[in-house]
Protein backbone atom coordinates (compact mmCIF):
# COMPACT_ATOMS: atom_id res chain seq x y z
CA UNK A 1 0.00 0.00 0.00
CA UNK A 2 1.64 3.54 -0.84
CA UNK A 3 2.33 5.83 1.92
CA UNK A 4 1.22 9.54 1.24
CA UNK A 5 2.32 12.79 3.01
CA UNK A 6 -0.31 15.02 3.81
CA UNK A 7 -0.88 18.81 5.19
CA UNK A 8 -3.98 19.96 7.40
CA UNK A 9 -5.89 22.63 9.65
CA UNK A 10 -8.07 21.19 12.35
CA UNK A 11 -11.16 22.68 13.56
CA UNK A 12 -8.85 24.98 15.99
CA UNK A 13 -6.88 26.14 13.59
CA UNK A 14 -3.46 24.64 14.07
CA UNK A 15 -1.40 22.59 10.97
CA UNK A 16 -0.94 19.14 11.28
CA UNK A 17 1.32 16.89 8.68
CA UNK A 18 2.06 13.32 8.69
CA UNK A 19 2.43 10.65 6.59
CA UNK A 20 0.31 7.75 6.64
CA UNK A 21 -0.48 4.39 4.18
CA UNK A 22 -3.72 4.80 2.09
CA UNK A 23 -5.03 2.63 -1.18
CA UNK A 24 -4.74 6.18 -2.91
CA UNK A 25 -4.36 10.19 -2.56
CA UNK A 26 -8.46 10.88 -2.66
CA UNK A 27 -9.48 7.39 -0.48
CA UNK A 28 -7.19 9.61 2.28
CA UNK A 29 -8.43 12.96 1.28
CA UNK A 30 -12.15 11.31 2.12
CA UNK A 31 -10.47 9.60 5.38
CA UNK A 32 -8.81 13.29 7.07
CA UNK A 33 -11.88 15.21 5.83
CA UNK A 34 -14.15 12.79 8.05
CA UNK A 35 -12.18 13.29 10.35
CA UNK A 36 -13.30 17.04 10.14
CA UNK A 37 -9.81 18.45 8.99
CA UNK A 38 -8.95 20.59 6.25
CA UNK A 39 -7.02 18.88 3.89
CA UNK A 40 -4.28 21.30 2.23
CA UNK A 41 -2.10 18.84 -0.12
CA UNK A 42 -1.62 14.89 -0.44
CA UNK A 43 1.10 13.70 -2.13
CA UNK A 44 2.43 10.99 -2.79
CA UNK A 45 5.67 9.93 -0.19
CA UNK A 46 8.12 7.03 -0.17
CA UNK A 47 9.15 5.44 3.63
CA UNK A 48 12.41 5.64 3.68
CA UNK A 49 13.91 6.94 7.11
CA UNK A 50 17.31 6.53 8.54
CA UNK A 51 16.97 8.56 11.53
CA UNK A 52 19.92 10.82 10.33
CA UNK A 53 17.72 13.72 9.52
CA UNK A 54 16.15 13.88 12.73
CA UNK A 55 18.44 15.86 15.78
CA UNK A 56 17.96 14.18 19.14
CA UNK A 57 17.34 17.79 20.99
CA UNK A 58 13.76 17.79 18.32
CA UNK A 59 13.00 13.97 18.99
CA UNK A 60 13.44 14.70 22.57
CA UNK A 61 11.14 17.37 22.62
CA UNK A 62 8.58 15.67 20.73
CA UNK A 63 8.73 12.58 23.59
CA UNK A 64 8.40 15.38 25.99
CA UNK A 65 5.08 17.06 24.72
CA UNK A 66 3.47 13.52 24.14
CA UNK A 67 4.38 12.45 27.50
CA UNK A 68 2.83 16.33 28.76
CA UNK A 69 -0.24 15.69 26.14
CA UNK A 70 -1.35 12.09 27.64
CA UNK A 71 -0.55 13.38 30.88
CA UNK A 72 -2.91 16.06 30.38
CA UNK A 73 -5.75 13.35 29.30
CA UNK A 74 -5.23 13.62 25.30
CA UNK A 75 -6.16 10.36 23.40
CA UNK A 76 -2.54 8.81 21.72
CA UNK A 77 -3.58 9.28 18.40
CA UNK A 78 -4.39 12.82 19.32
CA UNK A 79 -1.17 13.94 21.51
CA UNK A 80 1.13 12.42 18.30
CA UNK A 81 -1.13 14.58 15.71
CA UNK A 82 -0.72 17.98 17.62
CA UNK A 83 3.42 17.29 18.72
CA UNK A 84 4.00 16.26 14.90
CA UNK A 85 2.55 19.75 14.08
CA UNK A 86 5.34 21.65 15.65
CA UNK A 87 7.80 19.20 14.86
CA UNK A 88 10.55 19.52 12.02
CA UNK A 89 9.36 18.13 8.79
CA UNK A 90 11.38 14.41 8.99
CA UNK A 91 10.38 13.95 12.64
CA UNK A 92 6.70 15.47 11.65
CA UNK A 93 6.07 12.63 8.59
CA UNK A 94 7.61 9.99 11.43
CA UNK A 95 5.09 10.66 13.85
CA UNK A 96 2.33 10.94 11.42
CA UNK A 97 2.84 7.56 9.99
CA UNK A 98 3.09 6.79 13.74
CA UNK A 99 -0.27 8.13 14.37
CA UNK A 100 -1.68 6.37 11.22
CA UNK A 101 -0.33 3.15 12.64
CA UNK A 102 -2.07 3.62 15.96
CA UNK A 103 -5.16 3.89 14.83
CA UNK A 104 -5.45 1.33 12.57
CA UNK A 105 -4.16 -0.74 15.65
CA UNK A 106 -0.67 -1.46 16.01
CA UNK A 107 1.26 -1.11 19.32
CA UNK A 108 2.95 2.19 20.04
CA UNK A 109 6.06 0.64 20.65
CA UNK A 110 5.81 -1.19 17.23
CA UNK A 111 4.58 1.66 15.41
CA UNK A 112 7.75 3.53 16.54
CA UNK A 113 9.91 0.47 15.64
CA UNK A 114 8.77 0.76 12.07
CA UNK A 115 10.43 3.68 11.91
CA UNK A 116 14.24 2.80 11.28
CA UNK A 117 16.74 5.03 13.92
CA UNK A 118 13.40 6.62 15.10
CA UNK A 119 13.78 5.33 18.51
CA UNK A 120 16.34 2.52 20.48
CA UNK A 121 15.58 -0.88 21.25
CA UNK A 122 16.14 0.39 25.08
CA UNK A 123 13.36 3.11 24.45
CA UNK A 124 11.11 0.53 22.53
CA UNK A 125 10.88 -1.44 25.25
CA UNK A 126 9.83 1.19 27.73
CA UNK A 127 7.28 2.53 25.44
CA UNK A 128 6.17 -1.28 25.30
CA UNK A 129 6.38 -1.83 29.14
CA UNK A 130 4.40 1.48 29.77
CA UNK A 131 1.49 0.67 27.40
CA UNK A 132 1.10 -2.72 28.58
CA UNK A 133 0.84 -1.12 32.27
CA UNK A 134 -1.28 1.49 31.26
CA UNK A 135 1.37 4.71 31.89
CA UNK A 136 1.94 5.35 28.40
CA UNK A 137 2.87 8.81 29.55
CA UNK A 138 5.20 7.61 32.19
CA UNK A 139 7.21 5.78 29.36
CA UNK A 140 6.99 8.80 27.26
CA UNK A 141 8.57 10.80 30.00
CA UNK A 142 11.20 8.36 30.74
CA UNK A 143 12.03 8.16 27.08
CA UNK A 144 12.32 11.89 27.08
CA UNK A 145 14.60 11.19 29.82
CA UNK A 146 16.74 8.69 28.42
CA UNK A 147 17.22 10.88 25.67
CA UNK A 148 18.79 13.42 27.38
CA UNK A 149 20.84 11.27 29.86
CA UNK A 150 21.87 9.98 26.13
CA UNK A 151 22.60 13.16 24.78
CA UNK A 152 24.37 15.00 28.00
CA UNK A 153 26.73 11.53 27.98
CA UNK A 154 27.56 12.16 24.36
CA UNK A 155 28.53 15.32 24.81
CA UNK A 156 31.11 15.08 27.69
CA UNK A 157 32.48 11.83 26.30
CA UNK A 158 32.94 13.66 22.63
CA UNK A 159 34.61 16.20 24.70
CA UNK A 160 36.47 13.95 26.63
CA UNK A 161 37.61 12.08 23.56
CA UNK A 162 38.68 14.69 21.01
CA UNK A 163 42.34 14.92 22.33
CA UNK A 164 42.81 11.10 22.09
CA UNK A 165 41.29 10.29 18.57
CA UNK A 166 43.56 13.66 17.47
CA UNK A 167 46.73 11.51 19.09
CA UNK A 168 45.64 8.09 17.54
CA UNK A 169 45.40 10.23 13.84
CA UNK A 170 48.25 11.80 14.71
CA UNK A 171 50.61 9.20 15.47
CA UNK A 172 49.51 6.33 13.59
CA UNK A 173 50.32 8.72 10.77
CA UNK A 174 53.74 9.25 11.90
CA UNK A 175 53.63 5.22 12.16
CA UNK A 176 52.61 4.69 8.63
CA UNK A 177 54.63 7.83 7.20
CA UNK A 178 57.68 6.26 8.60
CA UNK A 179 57.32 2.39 8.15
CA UNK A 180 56.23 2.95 4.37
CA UNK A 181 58.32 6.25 3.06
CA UNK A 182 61.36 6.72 5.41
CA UNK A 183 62.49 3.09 6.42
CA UNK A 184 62.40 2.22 2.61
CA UNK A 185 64.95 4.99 1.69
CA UNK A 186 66.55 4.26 4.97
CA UNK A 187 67.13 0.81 4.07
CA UNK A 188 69.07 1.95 0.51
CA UNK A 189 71.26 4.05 2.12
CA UNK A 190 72.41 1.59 5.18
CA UNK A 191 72.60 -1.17 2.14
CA UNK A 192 75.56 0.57 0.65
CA UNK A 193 76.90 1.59 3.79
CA UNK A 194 78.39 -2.40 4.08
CA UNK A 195 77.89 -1.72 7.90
CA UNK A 196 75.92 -4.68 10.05
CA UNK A 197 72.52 -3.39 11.07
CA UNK A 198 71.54 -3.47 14.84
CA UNK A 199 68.88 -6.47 15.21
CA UNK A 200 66.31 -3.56 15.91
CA UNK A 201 66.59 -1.56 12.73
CA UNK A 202 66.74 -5.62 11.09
CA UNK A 203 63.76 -6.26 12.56
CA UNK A 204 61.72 -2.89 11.87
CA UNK A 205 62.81 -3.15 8.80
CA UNK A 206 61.59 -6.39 8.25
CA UNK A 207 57.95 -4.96 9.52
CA UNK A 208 58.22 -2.14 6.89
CA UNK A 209 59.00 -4.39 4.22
CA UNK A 210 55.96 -6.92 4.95
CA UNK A 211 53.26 -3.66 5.49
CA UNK A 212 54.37 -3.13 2.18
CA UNK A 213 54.45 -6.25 0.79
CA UNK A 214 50.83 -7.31 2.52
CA UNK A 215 49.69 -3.74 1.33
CA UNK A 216 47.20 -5.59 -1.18
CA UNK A 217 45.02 -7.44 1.29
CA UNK A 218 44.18 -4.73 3.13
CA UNK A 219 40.74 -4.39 0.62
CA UNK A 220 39.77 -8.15 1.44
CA UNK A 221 41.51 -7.72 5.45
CA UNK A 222 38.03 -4.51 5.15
CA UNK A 223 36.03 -6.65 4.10
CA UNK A 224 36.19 -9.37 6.35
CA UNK A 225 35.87 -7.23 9.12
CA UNK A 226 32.51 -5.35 7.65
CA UNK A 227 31.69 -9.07 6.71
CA UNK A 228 31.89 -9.57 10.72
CA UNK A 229 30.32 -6.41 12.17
CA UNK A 230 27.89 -7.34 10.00
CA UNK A 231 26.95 -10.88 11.35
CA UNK A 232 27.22 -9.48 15.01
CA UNK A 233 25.04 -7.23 14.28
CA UNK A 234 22.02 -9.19 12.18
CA UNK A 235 22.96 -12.86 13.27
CA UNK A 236 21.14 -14.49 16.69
CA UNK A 237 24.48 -16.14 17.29
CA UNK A 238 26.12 -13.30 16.34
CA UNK A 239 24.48 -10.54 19.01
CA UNK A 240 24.96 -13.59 21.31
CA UNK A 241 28.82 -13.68 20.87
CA UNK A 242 28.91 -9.62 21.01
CA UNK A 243 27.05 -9.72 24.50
CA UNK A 244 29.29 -12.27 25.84
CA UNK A 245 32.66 -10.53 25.10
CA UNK A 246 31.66 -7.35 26.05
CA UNK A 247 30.60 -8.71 29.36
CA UNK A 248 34.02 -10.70 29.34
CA UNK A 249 36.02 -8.11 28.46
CA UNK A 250 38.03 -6.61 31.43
CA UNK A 251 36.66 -3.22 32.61
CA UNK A 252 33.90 -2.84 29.81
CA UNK A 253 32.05 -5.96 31.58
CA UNK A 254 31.43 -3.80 34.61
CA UNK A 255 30.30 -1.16 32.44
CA UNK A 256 27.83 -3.67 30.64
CA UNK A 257 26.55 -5.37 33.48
CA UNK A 258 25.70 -1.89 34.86
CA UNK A 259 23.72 -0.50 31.94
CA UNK A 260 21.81 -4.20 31.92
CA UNK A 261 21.03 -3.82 35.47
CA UNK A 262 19.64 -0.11 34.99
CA UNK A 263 17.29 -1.25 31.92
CA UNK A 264 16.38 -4.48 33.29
CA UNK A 265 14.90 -2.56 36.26
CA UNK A 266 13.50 0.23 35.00
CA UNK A 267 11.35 -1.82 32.56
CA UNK A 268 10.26 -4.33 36.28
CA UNK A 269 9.13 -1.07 37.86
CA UNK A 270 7.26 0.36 35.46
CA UNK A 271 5.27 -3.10 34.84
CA UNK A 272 4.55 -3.56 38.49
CA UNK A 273 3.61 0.09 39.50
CA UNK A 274 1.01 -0.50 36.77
CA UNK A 275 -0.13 -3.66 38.43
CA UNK A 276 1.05 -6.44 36.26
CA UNK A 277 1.58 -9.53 37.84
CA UNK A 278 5.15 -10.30 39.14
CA UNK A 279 5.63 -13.57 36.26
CA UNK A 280 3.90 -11.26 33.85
CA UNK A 281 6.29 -8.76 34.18
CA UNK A 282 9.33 -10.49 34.22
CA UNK A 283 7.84 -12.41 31.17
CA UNK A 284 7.19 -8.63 29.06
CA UNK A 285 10.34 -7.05 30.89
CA UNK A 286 12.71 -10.12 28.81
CA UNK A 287 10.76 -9.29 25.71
CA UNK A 288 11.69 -5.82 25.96
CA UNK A 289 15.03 -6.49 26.49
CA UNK A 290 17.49 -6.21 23.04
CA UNK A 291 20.97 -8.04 25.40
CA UNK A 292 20.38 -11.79 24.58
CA UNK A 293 22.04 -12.16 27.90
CA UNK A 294 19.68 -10.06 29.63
CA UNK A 295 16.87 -11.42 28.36
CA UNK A 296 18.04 -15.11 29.15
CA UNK A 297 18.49 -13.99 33.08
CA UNK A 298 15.85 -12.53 33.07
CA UNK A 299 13.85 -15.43 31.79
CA UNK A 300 15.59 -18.05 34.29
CA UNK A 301 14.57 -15.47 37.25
CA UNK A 302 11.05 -15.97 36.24
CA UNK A 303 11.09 -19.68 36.21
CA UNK A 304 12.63 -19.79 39.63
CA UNK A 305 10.02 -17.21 41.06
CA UNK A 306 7.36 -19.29 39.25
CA UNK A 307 8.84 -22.41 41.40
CA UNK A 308 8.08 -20.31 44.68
CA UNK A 309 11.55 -18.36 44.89
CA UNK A 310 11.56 -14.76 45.59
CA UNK A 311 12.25 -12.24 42.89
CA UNK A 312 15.71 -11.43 44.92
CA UNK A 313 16.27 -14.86 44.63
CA UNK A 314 15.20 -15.84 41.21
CA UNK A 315 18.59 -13.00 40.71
CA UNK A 316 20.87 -13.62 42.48
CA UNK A 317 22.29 -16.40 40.55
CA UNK A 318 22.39 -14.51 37.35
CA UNK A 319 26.10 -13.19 36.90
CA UNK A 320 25.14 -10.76 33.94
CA UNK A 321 23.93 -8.01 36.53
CA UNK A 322 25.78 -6.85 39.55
CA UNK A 323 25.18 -8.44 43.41
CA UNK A 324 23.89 -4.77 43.97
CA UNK A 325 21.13 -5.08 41.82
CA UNK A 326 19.21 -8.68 44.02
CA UNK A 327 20.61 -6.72 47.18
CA UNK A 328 18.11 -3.76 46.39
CA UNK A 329 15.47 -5.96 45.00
CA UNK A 330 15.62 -8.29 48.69
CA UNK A 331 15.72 -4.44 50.42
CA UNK A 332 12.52 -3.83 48.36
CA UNK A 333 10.86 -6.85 48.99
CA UNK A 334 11.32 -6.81 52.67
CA UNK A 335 9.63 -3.21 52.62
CA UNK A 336 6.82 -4.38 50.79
CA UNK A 337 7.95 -1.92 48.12
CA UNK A 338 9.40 -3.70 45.48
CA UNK A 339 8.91 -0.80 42.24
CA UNK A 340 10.32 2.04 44.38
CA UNK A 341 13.33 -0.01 44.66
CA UNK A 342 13.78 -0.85 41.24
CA UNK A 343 13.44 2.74 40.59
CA UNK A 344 16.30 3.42 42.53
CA UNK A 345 18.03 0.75 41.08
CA UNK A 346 17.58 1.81 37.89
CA UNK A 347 19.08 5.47 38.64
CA UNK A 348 21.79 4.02 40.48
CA UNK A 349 22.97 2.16 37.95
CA UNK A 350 22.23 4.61 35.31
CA UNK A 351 24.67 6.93 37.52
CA UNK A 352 27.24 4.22 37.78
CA UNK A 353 27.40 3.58 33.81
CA UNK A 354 28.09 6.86 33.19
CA UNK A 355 30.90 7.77 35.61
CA UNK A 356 32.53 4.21 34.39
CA UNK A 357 32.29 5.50 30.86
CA UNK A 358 33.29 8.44 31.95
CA UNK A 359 36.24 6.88 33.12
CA UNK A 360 37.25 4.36 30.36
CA UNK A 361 37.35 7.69 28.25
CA UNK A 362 40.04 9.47 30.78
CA UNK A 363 42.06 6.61 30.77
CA UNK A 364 42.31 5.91 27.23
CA UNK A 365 44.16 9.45 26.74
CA UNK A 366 47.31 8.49 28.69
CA UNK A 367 46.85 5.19 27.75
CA UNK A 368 47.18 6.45 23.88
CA UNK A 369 50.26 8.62 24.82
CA UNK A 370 52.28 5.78 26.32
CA UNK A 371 51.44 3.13 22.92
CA UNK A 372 52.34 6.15 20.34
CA UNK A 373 55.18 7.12 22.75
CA UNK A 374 56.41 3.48 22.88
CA UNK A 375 55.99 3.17 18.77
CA UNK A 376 57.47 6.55 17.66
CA UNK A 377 60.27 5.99 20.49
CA UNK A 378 60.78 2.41 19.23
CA UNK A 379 61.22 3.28 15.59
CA UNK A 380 63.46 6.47 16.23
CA UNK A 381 65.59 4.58 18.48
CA UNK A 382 65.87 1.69 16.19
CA UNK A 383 67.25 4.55 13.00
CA UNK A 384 69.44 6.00 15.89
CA UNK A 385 71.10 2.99 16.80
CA UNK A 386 71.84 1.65 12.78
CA UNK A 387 73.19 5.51 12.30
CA UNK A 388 75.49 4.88 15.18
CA UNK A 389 76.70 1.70 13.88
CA UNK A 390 77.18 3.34 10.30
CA UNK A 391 79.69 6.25 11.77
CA UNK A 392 81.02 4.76 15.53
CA UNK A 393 82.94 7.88 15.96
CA UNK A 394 79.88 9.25 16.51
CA UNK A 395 79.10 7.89 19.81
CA UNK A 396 82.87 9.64 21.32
């Protein structure tokens, strides 16, 4: 069915645009104008979104004033209509084809994930948790929320990083300048100098001259590895064997577990503030979850609480998410005030990711000088010594 763009004036006065699927132009025109809008123009659109065009500050917004719309007691359909109408034109035909969806009866949070780089798997599943517990503009708020946590984090780490990616350019330039273009003419000159070359300068040498040499593969050597980001990316097995070596890997596994912890418990909390039944919850909250590993904990935790163990309990075991996190959920429990504690988790954690982030970004600058120091050092010491070996009276 082709998708048309369309442009309208409700009954207030106020534009509205979207983009929604119709069997033609004039079956819509008839559709909006029951509706009792205006139509302006309908044109004919093709669906094809990246996400690129849209800035997070306007998406944020937009999750902000439907979250403030519902709040205010605004049907769905109606809070995405009047946000989409102040919203820049990508973001406006996004929530219009949004709105379409909605009414003809799809989820919100699937609606949303039919638009590609609209919104994160993280996001989609607390749009999902929040209509399934009735607080659709609770999960609109903490969406809006997420967003700018997102954003804010961006920032300082973008800050944080410049100097370091500037010293990685930098020097693995100097690297490749002088294993490709200086050792080469090097090499000529100690050749005829009949003088025995340090087993440094032999050996660097010997590294030039296979860079060069292996210079050809490095096409196919790209390939292979967009061949593999690729199947991590699209592959079960593949997003399987990403989860379990970032959780492996020294010092990014705390990192991971943390941000699994946060999600995990945001998405409980919001289910069981909005009554769903504990096994229900942990049953939608592993749905919602995009971390294979997550999801699998999750899952065992609800067979064990479905066996009689506590929700602490039915944790605990699970190594993918700190001790912290069943600690706070056996707090909550004990107080009879088990979502509050997630909550908290769920901030906590939150907090925690970012200040280890935070950190893996600080340490990466010295950790940048030392390698380049250690290479450039290494190679200039290695010319120093074969120069020294070419004219001994130089070292008197």
């Amino acid at each position: 069915m082709p998708t048309f763009a369309y442009r309208t004036i409700t009954a207030t006065g106020t534009r509205a645009t979207g983009s929604v699927a119709a069997p033609d132009a004039e079956a819509l025109r008839a559709e909006l104008e029951a509706r009792g809008l205006t139509v302006i123009s309908v044109e004919p659109r093709t669906v094809s979104w990246t996400g690129s065009t849209v800035s997070a500050a306007a998406l944020e917004d937009a999750m902000r004033s439907v979250a403030a719309l519902l709040a205010a007691g605004l049907p769905i359909a109606r809070a995405l209509d009047t946000t989409a109408s102040a919203a820049p034109p990508a973001l406006a035909a996004m929530l219009g084809d949004v709105r379409g969806r909605v009414e003809r009866g799809e989820a919100i949070a699937d609606a949303c994930a039919a638009q590609t780089g609209l919104l994160s798997a993280a996001a989609l599943g607390v749009l999902r948790a929040g209509e399934r517990a009735g607080a659709l503009d609770t999960a609109f708020a903490r969406v809006a929320e997420q967003l700018e946590r997102s954003s804010a984090l961006r920032s300082r780490l973008l800050s944080a990083a410049i100097y370091p990616m500037i010293l990685l350019v930098a020097g693995g330039a100097a690297v490749f300048v002088l294993l490709l273009f200086v050792l080469p003419r090097f090499a000529d000159l100690l050749g005829g100098a009949d003088a025995p070359l340090p087993r440094s300068t032999a050996l660097l040498l010997a590294a030039a001259n296979a860079a060069r040499s292996a210079a050809w593969a490095a096409p196919f050597a790209l390939a292979v590895i967009a061949a593999a980001v690729m199947w991590l990316r699209i592959s079960a097995a593949g997003r399987l064997a990403w989860a379990q070596l970032l959780v492996a890997t020294p010092g990014v596994g705390a990192l991971r577990r943390d941000l699994l912890a946060s999600e995990t418990a945001g998405l409980l909390a919001m289910l069981l503030r909005g009554g769903t039944p504990l096994l229900a919850a942990l049953d939608d909250t592993a749905r919602s979850l995009s971390d294979p590993l997550a999801r699998a904990a999750v899952d065992n935790a609800r067979e064990r609480v479905r066996t009689g163990a506590s929700l602490h309990d039915g944790l605990r075991s699970e190594t993918v998410f700190p001790p912290l996190f069943s600690t706070l959920v056996a707090t909550g429990e004990q107080a009879a005030r088990v979502s509050e504690f997630l909550d908290r988790a769920a901030v906590l954690f939150a907090t925690r990711t970012t200040r280890r982030l935070e950190r893996l970004i600080a340490l990466a600058e010295p950790a940048m000088i030392i390698v380049m120091g250690v290479l450039v050092g290494g190679v200039a010491l290695s010319l120093l010594q074969a120069i020294y070996a070419m004219n001994p009276a130089a070292l008197r």
